[in-house]
PDB file of N, CA and C in Angstrom:
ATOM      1  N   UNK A   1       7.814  72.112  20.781  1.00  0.00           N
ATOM      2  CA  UNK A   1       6.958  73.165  20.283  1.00  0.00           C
ATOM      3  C   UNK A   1       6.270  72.714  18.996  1.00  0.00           C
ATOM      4  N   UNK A   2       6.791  71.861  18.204  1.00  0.00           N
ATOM      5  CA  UNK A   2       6.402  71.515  16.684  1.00  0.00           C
ATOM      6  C   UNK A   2       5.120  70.665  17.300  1.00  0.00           C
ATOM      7  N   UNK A   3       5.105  70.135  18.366  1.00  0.00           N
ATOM      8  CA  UNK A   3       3.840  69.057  18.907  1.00  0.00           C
ATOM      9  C   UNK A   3       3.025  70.056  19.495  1.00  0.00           C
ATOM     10  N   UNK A   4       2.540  71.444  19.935  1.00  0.00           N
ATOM     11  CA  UNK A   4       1.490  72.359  19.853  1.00  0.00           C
ATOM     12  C   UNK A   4       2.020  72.760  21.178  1.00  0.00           C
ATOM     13  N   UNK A   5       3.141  72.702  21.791  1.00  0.00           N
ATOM     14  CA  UNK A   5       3.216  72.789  23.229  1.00  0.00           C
ATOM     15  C   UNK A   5       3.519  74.498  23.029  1.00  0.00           C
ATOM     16  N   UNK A   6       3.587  75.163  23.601  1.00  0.00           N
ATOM     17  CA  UNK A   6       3.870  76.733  23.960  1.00  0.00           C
ATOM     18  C   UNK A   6       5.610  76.469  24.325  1.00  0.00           C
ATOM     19  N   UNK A   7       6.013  77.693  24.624  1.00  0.00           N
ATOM     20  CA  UNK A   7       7.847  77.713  24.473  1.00  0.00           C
ATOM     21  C   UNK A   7       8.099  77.354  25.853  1.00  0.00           C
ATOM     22  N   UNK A   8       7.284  77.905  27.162  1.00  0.00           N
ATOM     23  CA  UNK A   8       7.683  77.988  28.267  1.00  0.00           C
ATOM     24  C   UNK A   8       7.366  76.419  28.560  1.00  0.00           C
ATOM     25  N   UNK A   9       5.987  75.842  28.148  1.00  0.00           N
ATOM     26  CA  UNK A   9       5.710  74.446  28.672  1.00  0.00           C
ATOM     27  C   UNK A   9       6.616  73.345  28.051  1.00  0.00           C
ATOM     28  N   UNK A  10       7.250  73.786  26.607  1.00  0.00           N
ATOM     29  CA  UNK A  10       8.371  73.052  25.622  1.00  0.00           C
ATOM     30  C   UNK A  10       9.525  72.848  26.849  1.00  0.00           C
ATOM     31  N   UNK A  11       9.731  74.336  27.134  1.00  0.00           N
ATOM     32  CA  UNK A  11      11.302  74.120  27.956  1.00  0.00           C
ATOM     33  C   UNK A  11      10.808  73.580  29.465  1.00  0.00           C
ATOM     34  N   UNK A  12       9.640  73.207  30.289  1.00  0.00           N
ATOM     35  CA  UNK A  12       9.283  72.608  31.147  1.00  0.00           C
ATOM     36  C   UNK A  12       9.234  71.460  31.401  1.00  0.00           C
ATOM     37  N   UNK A  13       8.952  70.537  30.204  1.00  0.00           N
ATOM     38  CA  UNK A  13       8.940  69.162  29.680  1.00  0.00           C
ATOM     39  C   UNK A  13      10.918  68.909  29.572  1.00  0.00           C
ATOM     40  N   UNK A  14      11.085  69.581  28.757  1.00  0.00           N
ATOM     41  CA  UNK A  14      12.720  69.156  29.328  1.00  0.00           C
ATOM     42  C   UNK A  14      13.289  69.166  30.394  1.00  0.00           C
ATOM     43  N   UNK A  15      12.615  70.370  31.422  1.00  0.00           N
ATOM     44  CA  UNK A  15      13.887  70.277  32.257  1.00  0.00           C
ATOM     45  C   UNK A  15      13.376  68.905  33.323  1.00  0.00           C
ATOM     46  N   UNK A  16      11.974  68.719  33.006  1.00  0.00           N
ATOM     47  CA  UNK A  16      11.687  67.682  34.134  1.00  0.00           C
ATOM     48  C   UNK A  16      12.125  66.333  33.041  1.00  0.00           C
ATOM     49  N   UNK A  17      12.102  66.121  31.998  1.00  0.00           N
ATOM     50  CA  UNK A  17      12.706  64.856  31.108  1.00  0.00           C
ATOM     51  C   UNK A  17      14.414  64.799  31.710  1.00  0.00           C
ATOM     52  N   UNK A  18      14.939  65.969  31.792  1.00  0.00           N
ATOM     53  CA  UNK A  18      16.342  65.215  32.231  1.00  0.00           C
ATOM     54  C   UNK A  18      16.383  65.473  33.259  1.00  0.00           C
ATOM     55  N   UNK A  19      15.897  65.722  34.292  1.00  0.00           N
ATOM     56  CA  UNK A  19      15.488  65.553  35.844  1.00  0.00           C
ATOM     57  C   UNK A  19      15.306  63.873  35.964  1.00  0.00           C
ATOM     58  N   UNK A  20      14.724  63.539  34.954  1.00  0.00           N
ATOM     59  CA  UNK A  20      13.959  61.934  35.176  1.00  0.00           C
ATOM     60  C   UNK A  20      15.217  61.331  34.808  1.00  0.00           C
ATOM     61  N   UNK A  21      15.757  61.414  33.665  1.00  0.00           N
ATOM     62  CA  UNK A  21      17.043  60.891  33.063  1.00  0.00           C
ATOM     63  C   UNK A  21      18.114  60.797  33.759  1.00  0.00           C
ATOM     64  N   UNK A  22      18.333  61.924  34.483  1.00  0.00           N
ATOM     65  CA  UNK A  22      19.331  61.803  35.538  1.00  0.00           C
ATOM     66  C   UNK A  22      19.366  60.894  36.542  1.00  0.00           C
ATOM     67  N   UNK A  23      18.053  60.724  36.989  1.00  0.00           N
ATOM     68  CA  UNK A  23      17.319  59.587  37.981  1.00  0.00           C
ATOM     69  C   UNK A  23      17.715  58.386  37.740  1.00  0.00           C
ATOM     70  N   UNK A  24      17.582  58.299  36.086  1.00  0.00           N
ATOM     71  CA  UNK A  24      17.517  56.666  35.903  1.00  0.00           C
ATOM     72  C   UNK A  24      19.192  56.586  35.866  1.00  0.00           C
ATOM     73  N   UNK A  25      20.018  57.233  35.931  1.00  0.00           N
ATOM     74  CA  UNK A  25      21.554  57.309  35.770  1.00  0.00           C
ATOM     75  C   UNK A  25      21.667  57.974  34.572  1.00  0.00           C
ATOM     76  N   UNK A  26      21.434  58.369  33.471  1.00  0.00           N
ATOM     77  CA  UNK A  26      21.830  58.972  32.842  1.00  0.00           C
ATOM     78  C   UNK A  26      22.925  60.680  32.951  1.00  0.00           C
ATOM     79  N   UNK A  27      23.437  60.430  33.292  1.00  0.00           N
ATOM     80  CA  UNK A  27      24.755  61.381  33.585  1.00  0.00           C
ATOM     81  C   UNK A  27      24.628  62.387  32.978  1.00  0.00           C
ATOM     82  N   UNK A  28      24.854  62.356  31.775  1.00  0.00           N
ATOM     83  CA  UNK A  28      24.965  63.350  30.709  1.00  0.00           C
ATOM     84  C   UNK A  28      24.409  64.377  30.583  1.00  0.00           C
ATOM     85  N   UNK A  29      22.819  63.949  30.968  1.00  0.00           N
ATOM     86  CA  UNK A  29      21.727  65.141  31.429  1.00  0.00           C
ATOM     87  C   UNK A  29      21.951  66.116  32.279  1.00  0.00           C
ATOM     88  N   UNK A  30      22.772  65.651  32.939  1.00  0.00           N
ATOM     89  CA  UNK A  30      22.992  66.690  34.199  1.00  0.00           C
ATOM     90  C   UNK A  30      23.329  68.171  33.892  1.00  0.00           C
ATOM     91  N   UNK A  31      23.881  68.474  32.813  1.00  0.00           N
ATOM     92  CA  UNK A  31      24.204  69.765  32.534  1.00  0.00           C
ATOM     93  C   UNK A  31      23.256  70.721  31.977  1.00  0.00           C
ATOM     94  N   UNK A  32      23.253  71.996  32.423  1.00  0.00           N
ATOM     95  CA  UNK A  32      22.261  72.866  32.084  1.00  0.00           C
ATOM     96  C   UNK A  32      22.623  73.392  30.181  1.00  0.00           C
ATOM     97  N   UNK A  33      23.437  73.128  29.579  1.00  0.00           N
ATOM     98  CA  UNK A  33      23.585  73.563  28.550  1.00  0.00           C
ATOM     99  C   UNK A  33      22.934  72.383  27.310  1.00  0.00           C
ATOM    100  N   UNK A  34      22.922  71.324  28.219  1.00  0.00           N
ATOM    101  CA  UNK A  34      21.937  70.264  27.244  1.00  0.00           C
ATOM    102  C   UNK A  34      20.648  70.600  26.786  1.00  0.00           C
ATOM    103  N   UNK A  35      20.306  70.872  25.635  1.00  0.00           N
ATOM    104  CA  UNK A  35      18.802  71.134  25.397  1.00  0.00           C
ATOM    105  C   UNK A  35      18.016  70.165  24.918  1.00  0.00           C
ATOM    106  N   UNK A  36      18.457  68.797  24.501  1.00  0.00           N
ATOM    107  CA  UNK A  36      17.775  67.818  23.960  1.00  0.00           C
ATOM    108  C   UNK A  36      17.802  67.045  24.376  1.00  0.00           C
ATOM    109  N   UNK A  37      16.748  65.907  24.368  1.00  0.00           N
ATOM    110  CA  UNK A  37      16.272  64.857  25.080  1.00  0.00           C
ATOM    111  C   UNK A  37      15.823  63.949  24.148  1.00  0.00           C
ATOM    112  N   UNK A  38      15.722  62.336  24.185  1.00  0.00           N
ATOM    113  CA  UNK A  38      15.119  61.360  23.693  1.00  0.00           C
ATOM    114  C   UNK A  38      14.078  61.250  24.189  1.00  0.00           C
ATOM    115  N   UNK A  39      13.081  61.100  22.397  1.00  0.00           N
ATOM    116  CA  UNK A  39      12.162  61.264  22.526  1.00  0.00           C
ATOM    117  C   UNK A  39      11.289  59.984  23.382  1.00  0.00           C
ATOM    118  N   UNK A  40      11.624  58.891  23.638  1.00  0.00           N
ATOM    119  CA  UNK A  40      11.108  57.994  24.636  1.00  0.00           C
ATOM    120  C   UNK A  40      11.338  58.183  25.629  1.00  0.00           C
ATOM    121  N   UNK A  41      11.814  59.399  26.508  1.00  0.00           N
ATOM    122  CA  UNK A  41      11.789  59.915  27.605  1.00  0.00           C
ATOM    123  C   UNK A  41      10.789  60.664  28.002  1.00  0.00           C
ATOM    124  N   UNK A  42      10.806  61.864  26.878  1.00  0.00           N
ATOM    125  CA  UNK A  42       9.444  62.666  26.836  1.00  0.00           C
ATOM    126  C   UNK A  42       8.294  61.977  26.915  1.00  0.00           C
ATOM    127  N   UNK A  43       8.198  60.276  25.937  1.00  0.00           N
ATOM    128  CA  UNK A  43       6.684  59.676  26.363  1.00  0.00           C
ATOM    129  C   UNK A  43       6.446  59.757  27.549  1.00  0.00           C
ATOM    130  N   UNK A  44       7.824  59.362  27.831  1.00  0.00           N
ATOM    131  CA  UNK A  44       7.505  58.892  29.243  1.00  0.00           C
ATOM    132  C   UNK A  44       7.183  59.725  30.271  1.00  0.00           C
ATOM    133  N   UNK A  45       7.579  60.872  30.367  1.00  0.00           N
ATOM    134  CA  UNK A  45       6.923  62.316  30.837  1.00  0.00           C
ATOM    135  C   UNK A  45       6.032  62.695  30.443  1.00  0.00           C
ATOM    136  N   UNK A  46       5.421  62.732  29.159  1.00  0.00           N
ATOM    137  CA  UNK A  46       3.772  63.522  28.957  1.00  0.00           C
ATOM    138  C   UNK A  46       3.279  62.506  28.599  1.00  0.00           C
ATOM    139  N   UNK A  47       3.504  61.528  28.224  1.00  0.00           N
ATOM    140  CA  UNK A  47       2.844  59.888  27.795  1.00  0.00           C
ATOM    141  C   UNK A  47       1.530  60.425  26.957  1.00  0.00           C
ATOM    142  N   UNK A  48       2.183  60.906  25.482  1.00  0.00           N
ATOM    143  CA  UNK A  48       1.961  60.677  24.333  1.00  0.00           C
ATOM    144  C   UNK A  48       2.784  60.298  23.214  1.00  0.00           C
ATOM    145  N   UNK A  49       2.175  59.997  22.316  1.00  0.00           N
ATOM    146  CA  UNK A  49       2.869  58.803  21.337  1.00  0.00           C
ATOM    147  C   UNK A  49       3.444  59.916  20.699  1.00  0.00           C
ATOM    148  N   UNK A  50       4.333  59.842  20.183  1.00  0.00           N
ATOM    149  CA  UNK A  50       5.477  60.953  19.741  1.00  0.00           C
ATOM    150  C   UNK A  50       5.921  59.922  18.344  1.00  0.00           C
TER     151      UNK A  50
END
């Protein structure tokens, strides 16, 4: 949200960032109570420079 995104598109970008994370094996993601993500994931989902 601090990068101009709106709340609903903020929490959209995560859930598909650890959707992706999970993909690559990242385990950890898997849980719905995780709210944070590395931010070189997110590039890698909206592929802007963060």
């Amino acid at each position: 949200m601090k990068l101009g995104f709106k709340e609903n598109q903020a929490h959209d970008i995560i859930r598909r960032t650890k959707q992706y994370l999970v993909q690559k094996g990242y385990g950890y993601y898997n849980g719905r109570r995780i709210g944070v993500v590395p931010a070189w994931a997110v590039h890698e989902i909206v592929a802007i420079d963060l």
